[in-house]
Protein backbone atom coordinates (compact mmCIF):
# COMPACT_ATOMS: atom_id res chain seq x y z
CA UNK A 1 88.46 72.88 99.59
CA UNK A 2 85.57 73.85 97.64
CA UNK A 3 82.96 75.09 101.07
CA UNK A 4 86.70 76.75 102.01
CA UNK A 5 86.35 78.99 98.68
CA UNK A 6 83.06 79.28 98.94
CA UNK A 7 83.08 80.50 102.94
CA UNK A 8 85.69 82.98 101.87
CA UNK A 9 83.31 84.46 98.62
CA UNK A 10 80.51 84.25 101.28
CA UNK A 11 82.60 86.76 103.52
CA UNK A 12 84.06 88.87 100.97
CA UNK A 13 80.60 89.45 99.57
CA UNK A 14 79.23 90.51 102.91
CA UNK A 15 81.99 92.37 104.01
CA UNK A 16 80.97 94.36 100.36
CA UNK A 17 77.81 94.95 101.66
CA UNK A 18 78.74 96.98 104.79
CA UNK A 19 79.73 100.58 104.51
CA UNK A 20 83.29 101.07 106.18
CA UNK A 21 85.08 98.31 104.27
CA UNK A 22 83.60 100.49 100.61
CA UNK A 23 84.46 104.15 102.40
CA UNK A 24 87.98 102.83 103.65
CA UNK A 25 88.46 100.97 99.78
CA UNK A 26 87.30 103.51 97.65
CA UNK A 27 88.67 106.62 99.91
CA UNK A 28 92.02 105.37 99.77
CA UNK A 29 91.33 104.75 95.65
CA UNK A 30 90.26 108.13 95.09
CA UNK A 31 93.03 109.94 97.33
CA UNK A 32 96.17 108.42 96.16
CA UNK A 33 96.11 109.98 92.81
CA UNK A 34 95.51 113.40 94.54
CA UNK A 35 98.60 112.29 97.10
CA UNK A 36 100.77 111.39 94.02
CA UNK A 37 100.18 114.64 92.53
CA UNK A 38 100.97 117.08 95.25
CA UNK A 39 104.36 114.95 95.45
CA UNK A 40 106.31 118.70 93.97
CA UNK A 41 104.37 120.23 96.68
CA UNK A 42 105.98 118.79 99.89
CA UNK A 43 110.02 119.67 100.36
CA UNK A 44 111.39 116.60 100.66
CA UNK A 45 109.14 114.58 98.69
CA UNK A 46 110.67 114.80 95.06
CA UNK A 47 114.33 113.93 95.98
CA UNK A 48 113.23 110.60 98.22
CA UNK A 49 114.02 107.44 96.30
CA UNK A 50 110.92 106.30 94.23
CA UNK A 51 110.35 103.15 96.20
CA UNK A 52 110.15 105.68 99.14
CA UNK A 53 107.81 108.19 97.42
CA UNK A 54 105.87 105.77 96.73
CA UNK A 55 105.15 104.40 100.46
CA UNK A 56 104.59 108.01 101.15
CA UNK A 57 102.13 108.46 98.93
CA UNK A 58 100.26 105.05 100.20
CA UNK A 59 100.52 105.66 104.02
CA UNK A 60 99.32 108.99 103.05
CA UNK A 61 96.16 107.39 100.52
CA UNK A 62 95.79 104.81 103.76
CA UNK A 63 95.40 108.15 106.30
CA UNK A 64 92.63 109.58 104.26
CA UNK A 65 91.09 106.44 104.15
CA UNK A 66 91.04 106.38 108.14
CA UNK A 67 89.85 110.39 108.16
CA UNK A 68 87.00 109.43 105.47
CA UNK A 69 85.95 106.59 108.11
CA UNK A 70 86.38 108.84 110.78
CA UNK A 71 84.01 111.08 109.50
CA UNK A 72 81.40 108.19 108.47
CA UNK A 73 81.06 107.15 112.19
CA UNK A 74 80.60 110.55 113.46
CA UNK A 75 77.80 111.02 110.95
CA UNK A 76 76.59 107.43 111.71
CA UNK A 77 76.46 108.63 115.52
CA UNK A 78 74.89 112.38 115.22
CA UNK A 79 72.15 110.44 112.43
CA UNK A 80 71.58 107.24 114.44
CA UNK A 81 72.11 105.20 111.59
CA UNK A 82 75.38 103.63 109.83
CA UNK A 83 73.01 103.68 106.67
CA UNK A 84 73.00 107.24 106.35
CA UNK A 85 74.64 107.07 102.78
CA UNK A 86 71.55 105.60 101.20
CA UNK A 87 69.71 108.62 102.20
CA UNK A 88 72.16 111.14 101.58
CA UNK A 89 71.18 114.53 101.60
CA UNK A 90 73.11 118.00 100.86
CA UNK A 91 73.41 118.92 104.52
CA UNK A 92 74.62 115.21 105.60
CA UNK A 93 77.13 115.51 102.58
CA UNK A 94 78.11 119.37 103.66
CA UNK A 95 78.76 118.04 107.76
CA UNK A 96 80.47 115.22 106.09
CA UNK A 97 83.17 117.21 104.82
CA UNK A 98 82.92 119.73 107.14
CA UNK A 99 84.09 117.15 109.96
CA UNK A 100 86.73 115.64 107.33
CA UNK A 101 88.18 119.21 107.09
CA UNK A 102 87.48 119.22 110.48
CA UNK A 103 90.12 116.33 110.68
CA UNK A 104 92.33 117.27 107.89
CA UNK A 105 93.46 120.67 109.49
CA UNK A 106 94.32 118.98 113.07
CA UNK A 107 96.00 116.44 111.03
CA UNK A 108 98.13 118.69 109.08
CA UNK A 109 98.72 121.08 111.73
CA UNK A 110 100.06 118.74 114.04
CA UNK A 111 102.12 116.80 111.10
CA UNK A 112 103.74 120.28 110.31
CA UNK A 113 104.30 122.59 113.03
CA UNK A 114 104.02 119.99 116.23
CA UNK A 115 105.72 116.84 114.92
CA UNK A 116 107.73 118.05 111.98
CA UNK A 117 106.47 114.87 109.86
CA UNK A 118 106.67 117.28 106.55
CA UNK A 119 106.97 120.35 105.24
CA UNK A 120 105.61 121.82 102.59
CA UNK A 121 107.82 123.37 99.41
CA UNK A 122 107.15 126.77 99.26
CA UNK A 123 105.00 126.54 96.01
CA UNK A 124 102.16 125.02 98.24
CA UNK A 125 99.35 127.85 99.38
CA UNK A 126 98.68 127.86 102.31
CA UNK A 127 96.18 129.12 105.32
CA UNK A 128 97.13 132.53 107.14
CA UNK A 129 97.76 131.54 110.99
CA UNK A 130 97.45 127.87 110.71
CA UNK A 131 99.68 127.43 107.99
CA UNK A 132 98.09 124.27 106.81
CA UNK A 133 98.27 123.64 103.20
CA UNK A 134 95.36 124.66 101.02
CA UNK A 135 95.74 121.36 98.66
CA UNK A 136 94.81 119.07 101.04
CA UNK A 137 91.89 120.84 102.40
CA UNK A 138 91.12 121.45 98.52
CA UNK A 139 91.30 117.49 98.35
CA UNK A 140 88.17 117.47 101.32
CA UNK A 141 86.02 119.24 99.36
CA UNK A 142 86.52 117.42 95.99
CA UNK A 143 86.48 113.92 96.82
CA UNK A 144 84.36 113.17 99.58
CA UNK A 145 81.12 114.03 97.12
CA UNK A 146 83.17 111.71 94.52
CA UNK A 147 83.51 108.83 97.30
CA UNK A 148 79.99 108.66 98.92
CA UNK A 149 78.62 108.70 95.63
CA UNK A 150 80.82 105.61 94.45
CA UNK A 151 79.58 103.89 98.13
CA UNK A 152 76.19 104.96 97.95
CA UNK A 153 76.13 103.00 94.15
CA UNK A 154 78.28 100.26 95.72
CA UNK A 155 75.81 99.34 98.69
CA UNK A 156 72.58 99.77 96.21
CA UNK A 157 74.26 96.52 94.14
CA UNK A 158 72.20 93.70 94.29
């Protein structure tokens, strides 16, 4: 039992060492805050049942987790390296969330006016043309600095 326990701390620790399992982790930390608090800013989103709401809000956390990955590999792939976080620049950061907005807009574009997966209340600003909502493009420019920083500190552990 004991070399069970101790296989399983050996994996978890490793697993801790890798980027994608900290950007998936702590991207999914950091959005679903920002997901709980634009809940007045979707239409049907205050009147679901909480329990509802509440998954929601977490399969929405969990899809900003995949977009913040998303955007890690295509750094990783245009830099070569999946270490690119421990020598983060400004202009890595700025293509970082330039792709995640990238990402973000398609997302919400097709959630909205192709698949009718939400709608937003009318209180939510929004982009002329696209009408994608401004929040959650807000939310790619104020968290990804937040979340590589938290990675970056997470990997440099020793």
């Amino acid at each position: 039992m004991k070399s069970i326990v101790q296989k399983l701390g050996g994996s978890l620790a490793s697993a801790t060492r890798q980027p994608e399992p900290n950007v998936l982790l702590f991207a999914f930390l950091l959005n679903l805050p920002w997901e709980l608090l634009q809940i007045p800013l979707f239409k049907a989103m205050p009147t679901l049942a909480h329990w509802d709401g509440v998954m929601v809000c977490l399969r929405a956390a969990a899809g900003d987790g995949v977009i913040a990955l998303l955007a890690f590999w295509a750094i990783a792939l245009l830099g070569g390296t999946r270490n690119w976080i421990a020598r983060l620049s400004i202009r890595t950061l700025c293509t970082y969330v330039v792709i995640g907005l990238l990402f973000t807009v398609v997302v919400e574009y097709w959630a909205t006016q192709v698949a009718g997966r939400w709608q937003y209340a009318a209180a939510m600003p929004r982009l002329p043309l696209l009408e994608t909502g401004l929040l959650p493009l807000l939310q790619w420019v104020l968290i990804p600095p937040l979340l590589l920083w938290v990675v970056r500190r997470q990997l440099a552990q020793p």
